[in-house]
PDB file of N, CA and C in Angstrom:
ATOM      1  N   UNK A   1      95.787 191.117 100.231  1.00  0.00           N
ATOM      2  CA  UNK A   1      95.339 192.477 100.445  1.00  0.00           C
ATOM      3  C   UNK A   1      94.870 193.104  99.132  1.00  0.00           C
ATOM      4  N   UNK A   2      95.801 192.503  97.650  1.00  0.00           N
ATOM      5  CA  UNK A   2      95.311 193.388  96.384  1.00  0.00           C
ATOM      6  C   UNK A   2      93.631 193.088  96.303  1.00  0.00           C
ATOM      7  N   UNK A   3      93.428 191.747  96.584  1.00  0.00           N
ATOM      8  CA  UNK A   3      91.723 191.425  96.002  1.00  0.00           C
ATOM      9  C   UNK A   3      90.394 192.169  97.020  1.00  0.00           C
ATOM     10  N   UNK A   4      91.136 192.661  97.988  1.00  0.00           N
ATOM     11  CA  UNK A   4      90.184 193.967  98.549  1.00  0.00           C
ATOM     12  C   UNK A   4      90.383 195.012  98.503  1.00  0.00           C
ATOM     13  N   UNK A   5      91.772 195.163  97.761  1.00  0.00           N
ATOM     14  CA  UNK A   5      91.347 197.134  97.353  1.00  0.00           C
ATOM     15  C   UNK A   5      90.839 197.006  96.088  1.00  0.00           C
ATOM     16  N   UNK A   6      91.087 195.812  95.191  1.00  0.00           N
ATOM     17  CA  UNK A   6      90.103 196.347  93.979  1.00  0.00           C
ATOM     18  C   UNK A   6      88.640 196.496  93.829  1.00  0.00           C
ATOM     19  N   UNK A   7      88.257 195.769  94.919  1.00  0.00           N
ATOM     20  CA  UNK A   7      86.299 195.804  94.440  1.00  0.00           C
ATOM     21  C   UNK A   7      86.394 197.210  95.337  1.00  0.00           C
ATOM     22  N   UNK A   8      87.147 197.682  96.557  1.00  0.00           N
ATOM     23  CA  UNK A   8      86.696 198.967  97.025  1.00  0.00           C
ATOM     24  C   UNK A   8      86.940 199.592  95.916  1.00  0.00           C
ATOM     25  N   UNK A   9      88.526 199.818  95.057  1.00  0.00           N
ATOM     26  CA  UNK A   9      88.694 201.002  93.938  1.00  0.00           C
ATOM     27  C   UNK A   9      87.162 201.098  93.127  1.00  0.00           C
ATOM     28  N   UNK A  10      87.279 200.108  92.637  1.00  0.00           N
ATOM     29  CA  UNK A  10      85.394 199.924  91.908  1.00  0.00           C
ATOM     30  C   UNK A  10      84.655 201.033  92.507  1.00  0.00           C
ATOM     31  N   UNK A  11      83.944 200.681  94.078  1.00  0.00           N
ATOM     32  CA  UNK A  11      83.209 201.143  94.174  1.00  0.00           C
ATOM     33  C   UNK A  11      83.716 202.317  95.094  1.00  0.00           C
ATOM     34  N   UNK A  12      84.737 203.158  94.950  1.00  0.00           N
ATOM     35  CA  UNK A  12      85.201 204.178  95.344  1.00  0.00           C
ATOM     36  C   UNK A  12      84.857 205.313  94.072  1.00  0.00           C
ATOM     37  N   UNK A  13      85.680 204.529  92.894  1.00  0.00           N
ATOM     38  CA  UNK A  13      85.625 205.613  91.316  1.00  0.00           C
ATOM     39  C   UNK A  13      84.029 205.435  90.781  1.00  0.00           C
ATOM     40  N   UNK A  14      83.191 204.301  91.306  1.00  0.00           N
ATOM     41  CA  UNK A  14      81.665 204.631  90.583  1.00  0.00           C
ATOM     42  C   UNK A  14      81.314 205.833  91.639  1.00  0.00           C
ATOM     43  N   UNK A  15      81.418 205.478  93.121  1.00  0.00           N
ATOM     44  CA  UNK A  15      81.169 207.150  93.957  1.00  0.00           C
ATOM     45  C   UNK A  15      80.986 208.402  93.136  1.00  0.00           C
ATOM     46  N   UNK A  16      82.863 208.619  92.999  1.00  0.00           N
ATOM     47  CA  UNK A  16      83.299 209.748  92.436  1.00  0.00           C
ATOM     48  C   UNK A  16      82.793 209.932  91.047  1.00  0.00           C
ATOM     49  N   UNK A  17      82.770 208.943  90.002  1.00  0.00           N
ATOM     50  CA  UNK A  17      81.925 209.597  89.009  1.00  0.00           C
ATOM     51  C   UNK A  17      80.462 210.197  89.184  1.00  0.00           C
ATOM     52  N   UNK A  18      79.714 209.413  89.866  1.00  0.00           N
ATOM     53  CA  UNK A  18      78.148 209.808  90.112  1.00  0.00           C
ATOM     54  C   UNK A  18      78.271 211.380  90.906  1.00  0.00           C
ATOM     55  N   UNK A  19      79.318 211.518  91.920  1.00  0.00           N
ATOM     56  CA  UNK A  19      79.616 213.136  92.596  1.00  0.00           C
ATOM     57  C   UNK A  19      80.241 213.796  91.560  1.00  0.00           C
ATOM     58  N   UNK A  20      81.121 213.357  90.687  1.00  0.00           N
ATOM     59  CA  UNK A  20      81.422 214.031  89.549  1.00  0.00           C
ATOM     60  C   UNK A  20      82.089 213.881  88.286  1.00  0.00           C
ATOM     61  N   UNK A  21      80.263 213.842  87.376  1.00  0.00           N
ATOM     62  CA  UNK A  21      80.581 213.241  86.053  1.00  0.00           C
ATOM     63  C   UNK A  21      81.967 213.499  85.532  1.00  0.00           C
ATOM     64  N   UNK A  22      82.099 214.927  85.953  1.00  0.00           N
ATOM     65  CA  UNK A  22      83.500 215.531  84.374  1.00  0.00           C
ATOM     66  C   UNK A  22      84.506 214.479  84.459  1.00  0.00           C
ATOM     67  N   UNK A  23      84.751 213.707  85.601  1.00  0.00           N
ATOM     68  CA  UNK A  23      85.860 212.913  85.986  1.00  0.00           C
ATOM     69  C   UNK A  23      86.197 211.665  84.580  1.00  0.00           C
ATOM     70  N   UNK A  24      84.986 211.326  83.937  1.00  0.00           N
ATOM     71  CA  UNK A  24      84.457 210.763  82.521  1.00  0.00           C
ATOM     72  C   UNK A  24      85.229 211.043  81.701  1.00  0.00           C
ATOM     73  N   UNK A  25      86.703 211.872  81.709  1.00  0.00           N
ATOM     74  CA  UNK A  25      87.092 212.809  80.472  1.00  0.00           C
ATOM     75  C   UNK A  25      88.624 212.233  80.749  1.00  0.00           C
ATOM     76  N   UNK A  26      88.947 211.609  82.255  1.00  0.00           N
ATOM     77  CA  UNK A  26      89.789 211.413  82.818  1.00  0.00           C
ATOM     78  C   UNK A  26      90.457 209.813  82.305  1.00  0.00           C
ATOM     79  N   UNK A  27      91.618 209.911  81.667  1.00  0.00           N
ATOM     80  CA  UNK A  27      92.029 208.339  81.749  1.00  0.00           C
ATOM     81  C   UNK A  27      91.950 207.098  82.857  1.00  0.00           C
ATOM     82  N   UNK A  28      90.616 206.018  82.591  1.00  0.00           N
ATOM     83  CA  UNK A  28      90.130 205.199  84.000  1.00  0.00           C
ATOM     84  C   UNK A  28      91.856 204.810  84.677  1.00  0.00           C
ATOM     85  N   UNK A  29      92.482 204.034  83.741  1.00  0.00           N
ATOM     86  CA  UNK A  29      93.522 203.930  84.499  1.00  0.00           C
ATOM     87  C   UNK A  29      94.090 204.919  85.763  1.00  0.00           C
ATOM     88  N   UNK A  30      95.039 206.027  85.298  1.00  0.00           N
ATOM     89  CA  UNK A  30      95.323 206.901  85.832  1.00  0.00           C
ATOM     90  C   UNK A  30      94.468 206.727  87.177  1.00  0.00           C
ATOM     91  N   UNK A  31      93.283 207.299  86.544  1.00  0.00           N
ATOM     92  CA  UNK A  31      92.159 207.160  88.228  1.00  0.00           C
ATOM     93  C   UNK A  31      92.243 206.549  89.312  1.00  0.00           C
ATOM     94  N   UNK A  32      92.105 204.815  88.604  1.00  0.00           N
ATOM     95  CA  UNK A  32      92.501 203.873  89.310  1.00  0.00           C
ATOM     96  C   UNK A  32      93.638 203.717  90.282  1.00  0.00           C
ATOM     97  N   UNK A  33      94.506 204.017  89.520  1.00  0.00           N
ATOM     98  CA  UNK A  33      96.085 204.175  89.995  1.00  0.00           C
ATOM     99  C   UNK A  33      96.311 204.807  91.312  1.00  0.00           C
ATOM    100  N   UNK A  34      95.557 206.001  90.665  1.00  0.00           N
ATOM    101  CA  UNK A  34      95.274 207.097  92.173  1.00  0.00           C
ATOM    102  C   UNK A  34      94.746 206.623  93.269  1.00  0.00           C
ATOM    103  N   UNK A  35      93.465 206.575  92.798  1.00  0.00           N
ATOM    104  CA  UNK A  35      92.805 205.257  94.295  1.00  0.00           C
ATOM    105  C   UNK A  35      93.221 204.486  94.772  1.00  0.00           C
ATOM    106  N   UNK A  36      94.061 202.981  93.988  1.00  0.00           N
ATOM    107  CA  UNK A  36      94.674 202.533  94.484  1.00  0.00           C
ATOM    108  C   UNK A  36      95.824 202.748  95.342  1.00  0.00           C
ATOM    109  N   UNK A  37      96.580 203.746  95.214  1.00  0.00           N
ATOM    110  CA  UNK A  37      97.544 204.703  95.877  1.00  0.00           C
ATOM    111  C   UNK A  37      97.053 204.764  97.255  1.00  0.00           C
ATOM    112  N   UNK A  38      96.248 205.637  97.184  1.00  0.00           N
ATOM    113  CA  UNK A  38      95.532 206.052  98.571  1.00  0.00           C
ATOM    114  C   UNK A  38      95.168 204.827  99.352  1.00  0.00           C
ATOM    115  N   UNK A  39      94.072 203.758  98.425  1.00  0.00           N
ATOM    116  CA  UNK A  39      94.088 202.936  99.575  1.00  0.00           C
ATOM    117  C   UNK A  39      94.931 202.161 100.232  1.00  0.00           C
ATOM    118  N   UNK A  40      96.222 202.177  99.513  1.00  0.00           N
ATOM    119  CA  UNK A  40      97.532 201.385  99.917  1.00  0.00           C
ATOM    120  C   UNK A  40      97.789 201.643 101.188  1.00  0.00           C
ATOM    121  N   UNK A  41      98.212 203.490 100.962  1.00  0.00           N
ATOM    122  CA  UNK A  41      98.589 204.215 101.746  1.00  0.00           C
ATOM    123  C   UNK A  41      97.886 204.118 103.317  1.00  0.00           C
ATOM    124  N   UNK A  42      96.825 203.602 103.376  1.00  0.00           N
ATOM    125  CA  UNK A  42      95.682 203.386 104.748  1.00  0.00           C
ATOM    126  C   UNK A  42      94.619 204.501 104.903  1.00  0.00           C
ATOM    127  N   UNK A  43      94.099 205.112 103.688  1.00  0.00           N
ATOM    128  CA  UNK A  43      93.138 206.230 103.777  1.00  0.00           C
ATOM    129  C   UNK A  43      91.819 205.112 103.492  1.00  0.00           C
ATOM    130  N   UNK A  44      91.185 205.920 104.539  1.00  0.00           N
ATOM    131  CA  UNK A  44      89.476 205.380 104.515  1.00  0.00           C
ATOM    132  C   UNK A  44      88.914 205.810 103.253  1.00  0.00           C
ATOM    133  N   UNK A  45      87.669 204.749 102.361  1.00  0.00           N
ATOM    134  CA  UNK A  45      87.214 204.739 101.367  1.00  0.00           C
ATOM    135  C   UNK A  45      86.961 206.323 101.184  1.00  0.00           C
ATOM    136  N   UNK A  46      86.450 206.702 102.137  1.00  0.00           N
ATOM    137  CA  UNK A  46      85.262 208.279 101.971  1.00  0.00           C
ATOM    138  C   UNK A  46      86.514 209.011 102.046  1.00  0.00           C
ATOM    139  N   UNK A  47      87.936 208.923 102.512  1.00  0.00           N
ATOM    140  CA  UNK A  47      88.965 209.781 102.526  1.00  0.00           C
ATOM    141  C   UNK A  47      89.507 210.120 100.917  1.00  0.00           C
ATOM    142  N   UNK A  48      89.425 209.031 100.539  1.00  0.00           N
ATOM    143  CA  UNK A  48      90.241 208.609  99.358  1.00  0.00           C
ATOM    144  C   UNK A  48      89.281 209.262  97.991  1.00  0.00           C
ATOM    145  N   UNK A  49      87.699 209.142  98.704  1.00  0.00           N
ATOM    146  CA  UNK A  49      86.784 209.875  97.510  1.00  0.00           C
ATOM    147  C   UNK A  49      86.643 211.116  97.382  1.00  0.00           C
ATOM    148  N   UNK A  50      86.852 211.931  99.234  1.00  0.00           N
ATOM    149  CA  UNK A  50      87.374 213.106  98.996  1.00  0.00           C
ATOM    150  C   UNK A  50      88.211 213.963  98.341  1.00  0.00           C
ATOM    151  N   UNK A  51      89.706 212.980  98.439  1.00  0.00           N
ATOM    152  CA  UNK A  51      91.045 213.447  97.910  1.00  0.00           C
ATOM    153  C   UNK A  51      91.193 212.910  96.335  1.00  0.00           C
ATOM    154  N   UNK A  52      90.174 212.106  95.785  1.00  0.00           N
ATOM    155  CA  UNK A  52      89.711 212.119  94.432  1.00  0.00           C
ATOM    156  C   UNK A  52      89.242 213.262  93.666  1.00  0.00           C
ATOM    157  N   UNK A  53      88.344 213.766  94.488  1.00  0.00           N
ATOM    158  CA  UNK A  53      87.581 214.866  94.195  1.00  0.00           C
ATOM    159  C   UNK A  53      88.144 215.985  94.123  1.00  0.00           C
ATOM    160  N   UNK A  54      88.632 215.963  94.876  1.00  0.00           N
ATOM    161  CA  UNK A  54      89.180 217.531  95.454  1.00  0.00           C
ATOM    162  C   UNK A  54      91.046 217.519  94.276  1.00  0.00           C
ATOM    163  N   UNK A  55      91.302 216.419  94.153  1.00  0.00           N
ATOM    164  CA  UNK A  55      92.961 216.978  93.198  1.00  0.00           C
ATOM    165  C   UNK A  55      91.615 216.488  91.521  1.00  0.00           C
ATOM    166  N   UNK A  56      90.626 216.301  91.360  1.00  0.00           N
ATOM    167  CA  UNK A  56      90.720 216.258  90.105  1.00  0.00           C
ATOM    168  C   UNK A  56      89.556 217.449  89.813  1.00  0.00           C
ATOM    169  N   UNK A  57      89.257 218.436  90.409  1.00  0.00           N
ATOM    170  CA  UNK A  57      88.681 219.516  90.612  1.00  0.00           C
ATOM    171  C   UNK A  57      88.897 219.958  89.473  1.00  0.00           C
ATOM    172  N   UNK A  58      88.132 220.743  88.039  1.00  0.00           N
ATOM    173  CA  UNK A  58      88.226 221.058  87.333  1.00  0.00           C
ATOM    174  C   UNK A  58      88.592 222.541  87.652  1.00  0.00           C
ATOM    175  N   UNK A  59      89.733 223.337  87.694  1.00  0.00           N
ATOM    176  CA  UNK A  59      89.631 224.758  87.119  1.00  0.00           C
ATOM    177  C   UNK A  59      88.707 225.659  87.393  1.00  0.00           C
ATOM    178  N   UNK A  60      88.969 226.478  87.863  1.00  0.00           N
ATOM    179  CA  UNK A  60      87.741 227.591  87.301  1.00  0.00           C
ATOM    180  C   UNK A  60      88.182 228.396  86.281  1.00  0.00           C
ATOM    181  N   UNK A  61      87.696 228.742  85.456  1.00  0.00           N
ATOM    182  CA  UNK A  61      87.626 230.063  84.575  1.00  0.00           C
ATOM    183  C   UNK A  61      87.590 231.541  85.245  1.00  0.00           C
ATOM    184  N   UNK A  62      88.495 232.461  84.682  1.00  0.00           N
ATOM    185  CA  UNK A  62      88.601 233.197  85.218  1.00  0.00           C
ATOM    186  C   UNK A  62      87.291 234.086  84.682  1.00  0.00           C
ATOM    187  N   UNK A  63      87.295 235.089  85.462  1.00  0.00           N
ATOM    188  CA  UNK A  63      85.829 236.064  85.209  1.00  0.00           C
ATOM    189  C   UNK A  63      86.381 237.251  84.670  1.00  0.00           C
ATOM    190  N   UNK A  64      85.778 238.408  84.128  1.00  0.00           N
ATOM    191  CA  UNK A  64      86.129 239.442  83.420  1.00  0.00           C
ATOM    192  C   UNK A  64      86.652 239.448  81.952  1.00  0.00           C
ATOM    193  N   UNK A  65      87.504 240.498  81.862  1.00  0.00           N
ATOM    194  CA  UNK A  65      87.786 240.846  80.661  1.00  0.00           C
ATOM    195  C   UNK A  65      89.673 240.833  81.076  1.00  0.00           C
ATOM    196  N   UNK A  66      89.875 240.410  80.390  1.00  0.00           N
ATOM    197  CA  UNK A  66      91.607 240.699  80.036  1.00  0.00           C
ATOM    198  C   UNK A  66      91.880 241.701  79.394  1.00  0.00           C
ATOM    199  N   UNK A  67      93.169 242.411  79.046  1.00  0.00           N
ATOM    200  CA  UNK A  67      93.428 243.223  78.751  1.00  0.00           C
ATOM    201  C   UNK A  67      95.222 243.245  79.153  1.00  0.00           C
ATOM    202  N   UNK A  68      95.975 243.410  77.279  1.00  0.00           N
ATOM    203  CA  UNK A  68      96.690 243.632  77.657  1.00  0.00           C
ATOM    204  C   UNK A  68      97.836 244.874  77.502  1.00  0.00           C
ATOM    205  N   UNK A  69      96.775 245.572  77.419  1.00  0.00           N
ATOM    206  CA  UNK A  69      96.941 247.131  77.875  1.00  0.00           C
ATOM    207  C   UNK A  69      96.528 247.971  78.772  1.00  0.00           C
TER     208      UNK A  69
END
């Protein structure tokens, strides 16, 4: 079973980088790890690129001015 989740992890994390570069900043391992996780778990490729995406979601910045007075 390991020698077919790795060519999917492959081409699960090239997906997710091409949908989103910033992911580039991210330790590959770690990544991997993650994916591999998921596909263990029985999530479909496109599930697993979703739930890639979506927990490594960069932040937003908040808008305005602070103030702490």
């Amino acid at each position: 079973m390991q020698r077919k989740i790795k060519p999917k992890a492959l081409k699960i994390a090239l997906d997710a980088f091409r949908a989103d570069p910033s992911l580039g900043t991210r330790q590959a391992k770690s990544l991997f790890s993650e994916i591999i996780a998921h596909l263990q778990a029985g999530m479909s490729d496109e599930a697993v690129l979703q739930e890639v995406l979506k927990q490594n979601r960069p932040t937003p910045s908040p808008t305005g001015k602070m103030s702490l007075f």
